[in-house]
C-alpha atoms as a PDB file:
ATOM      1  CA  UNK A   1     -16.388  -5.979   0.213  1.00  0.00           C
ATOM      2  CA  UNK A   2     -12.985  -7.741   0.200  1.00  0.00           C
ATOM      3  CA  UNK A   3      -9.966  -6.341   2.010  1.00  0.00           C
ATOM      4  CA  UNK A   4      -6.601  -6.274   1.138  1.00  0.00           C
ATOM      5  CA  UNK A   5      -3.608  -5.889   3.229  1.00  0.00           C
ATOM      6  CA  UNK A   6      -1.209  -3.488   1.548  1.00  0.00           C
ATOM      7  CA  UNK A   7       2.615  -3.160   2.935  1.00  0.00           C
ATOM      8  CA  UNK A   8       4.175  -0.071   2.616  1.00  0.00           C
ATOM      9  CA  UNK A   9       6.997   2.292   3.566  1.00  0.00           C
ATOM     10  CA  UNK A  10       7.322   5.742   2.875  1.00  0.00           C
ATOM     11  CA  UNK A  11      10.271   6.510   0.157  1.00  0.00           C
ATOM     12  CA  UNK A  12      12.447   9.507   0.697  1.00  0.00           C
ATOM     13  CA  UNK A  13      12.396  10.143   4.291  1.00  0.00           C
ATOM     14  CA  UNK A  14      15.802   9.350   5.537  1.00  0.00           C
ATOM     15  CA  UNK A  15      16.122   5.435   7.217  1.00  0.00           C
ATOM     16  CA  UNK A  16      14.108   3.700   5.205  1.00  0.00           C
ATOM     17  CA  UNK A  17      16.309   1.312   4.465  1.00  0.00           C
ATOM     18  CA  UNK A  18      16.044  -0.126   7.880  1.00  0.00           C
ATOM     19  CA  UNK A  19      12.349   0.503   8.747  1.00  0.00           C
ATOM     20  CA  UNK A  20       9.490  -1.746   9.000  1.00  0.00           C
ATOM     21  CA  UNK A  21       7.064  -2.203   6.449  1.00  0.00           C
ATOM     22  CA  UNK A  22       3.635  -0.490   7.564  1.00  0.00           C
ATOM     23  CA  UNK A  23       0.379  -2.723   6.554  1.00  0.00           C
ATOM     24  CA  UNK A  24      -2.784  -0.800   5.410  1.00  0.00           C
ATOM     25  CA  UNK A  25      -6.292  -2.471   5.109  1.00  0.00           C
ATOM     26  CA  UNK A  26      -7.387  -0.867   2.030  1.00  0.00           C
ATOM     27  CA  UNK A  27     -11.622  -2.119   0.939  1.00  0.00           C
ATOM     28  CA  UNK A  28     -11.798  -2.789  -2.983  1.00  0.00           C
ATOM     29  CA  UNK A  29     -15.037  -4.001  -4.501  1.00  0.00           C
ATOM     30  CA  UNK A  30     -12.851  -4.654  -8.031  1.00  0.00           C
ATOM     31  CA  UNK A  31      -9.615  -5.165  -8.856  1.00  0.00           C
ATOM     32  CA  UNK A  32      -9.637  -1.782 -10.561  1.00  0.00           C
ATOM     33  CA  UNK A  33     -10.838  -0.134  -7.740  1.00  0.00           C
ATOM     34  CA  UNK A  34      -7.853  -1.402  -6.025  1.00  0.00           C
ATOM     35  CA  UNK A  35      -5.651  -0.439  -8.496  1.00  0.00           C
ATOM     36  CA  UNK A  36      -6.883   2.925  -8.116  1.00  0.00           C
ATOM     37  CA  UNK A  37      -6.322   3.074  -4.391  1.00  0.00           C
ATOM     38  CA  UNK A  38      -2.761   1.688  -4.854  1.00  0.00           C
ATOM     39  CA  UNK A  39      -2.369   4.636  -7.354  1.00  0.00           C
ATOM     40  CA  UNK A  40      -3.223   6.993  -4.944  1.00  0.00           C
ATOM     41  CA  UNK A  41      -0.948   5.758  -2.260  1.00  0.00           C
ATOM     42  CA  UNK A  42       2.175   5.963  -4.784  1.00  0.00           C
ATOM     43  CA  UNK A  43       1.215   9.739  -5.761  1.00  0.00           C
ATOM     44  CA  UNK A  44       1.233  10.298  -1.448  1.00  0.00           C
ATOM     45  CA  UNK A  45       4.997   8.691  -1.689  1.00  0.00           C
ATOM     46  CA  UNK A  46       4.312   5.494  -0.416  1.00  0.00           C
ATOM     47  CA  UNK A  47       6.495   2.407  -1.956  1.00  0.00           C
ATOM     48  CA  UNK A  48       3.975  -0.641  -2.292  1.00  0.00           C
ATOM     49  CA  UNK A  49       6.156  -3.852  -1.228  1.00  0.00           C
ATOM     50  CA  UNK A  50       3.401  -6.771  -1.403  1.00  0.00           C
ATOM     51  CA  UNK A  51      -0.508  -6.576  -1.305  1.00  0.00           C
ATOM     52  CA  UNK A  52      -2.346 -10.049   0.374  1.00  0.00           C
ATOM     53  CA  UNK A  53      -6.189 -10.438  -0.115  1.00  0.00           C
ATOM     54  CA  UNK A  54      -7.812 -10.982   3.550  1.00  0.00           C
END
């Protein structure tokens, strides 16, 4: 199953501005599948910066 690095930060908490992008593997057999699992991180408040195929 391919694996995609996905950078992140977390909007509305206060300092984000100046904090480091987090990177989460996230496993996607399709690109819709991944899709989905990017959905899910917005809807937890995460802001997706850039997403690299490992």
């Amino acid at each position: 199953m391919p694996s995609y690095k996905v950078y992140v930060k977390k909007t509305g908490s206060p300092g984000t501005m100046d904090k480091l992008w987090d990177v989460v593997t996230v496993e996607a057999e399709t690109e819709e599948e991944l899709n989905n699992k990017i959905n899910e991180l917005f809807k937890k408040g995460w802001k997706v910066f850039r997403i690299n195929k490992i």
